[in-house]
Protein backbone atom coordinates (compact mmCIF):
# COMPACT_ATOMS: atom_id res chain seq x y z
CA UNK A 1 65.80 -122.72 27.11
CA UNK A 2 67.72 -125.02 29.45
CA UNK A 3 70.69 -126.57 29.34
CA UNK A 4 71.73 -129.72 30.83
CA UNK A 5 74.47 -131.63 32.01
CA UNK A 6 74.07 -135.62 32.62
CA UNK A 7 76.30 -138.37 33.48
CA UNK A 8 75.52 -141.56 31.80
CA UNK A 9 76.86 -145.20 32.19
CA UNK A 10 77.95 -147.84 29.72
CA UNK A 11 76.19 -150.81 29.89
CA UNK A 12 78.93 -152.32 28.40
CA UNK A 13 81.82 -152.19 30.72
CA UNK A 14 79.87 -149.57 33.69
CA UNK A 15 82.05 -146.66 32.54
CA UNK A 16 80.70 -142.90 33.39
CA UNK A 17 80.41 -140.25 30.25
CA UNK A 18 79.64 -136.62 31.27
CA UNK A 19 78.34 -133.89 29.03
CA UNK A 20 76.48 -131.09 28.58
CA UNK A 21 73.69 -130.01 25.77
CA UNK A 22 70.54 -127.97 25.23
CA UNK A 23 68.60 -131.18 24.03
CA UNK A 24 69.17 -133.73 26.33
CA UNK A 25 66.70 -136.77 24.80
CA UNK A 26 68.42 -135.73 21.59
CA UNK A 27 72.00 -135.96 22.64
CA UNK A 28 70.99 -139.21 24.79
CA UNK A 29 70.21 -140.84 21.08
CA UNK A 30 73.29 -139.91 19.62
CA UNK A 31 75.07 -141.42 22.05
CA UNK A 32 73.28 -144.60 22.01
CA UNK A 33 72.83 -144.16 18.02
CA UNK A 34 76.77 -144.32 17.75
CA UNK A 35 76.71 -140.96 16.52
CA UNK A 36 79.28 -139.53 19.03
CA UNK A 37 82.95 -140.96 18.10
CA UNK A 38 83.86 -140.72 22.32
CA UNK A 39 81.39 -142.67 23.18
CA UNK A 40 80.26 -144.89 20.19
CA UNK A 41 82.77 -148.18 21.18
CA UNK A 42 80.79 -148.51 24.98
CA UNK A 43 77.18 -148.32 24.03
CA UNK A 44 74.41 -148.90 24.91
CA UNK A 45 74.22 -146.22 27.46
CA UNK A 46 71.67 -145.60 30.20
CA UNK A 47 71.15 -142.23 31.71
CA UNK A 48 72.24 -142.21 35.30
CA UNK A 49 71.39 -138.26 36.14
CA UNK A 50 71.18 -134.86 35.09
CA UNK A 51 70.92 -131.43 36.43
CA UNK A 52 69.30 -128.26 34.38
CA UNK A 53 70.89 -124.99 34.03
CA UNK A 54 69.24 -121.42 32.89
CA UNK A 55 72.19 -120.70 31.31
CA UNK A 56 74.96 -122.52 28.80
CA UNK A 57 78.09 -120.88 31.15
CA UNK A 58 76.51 -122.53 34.12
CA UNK A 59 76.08 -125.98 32.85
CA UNK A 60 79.44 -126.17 31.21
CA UNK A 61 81.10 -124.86 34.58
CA UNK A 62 79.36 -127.69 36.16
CA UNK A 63 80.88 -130.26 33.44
CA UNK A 64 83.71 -129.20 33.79
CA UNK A 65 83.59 -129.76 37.81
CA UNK A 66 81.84 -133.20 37.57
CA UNK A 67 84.86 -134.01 35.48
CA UNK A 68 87.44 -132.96 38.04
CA UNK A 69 88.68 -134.92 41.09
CA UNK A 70 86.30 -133.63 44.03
CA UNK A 71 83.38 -133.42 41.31
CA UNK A 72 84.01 -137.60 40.80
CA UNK A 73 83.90 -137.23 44.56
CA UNK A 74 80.50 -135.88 44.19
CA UNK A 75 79.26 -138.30 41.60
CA UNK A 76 80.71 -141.03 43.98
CA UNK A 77 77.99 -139.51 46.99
CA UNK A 78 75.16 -139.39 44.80
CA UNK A 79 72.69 -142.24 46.21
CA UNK A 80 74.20 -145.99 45.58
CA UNK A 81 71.01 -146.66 43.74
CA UNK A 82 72.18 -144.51 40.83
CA UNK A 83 75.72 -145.72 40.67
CA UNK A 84 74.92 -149.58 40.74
CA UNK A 85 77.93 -151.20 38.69
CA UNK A 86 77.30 -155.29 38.95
């Protein structure tokens, strides 16, 4: 089993959402479904990337670092491609 973590983007007002789950196209529905209450007021959502883990511990370490201050710093050097907010 894997477990990922993803970043997605609000096509409503080009916010970033990170998480982490064991079924990513699952989790990516309930976000767009409205069934996550964090998320539910800025959808629709696309996915912008994600990274797979072997293990839950890893994946939720790396959360929890894309959701700090130099981890934004690394979501801000992924390519500009990704990260397009017009």
């Amino acid at each position: 089993m894997f477990y990922y973590v993803y970043i997605l983007q609000s096509q409503k007002d080009k916010s970033l959402y990170i998480g982490y789950t064991s079924d990513l196209k699952k989790r990516f529905k309930q976000h767009n479904s409205g069934e996550s209450q964090a998320t539910m007021p800025f959808r629709p959502y696309k996915l912008l990337f994600y990274e797979a883990f072997l293990n839950r511990i890893d994946a939720k370490n790396r959360e929890v670092y894309l959701k700090s201050g130099y981890g934004r710093k690394t979501i801000n050097g992924l390519p500009k491609k990704y990260l397009k907010r017009d």
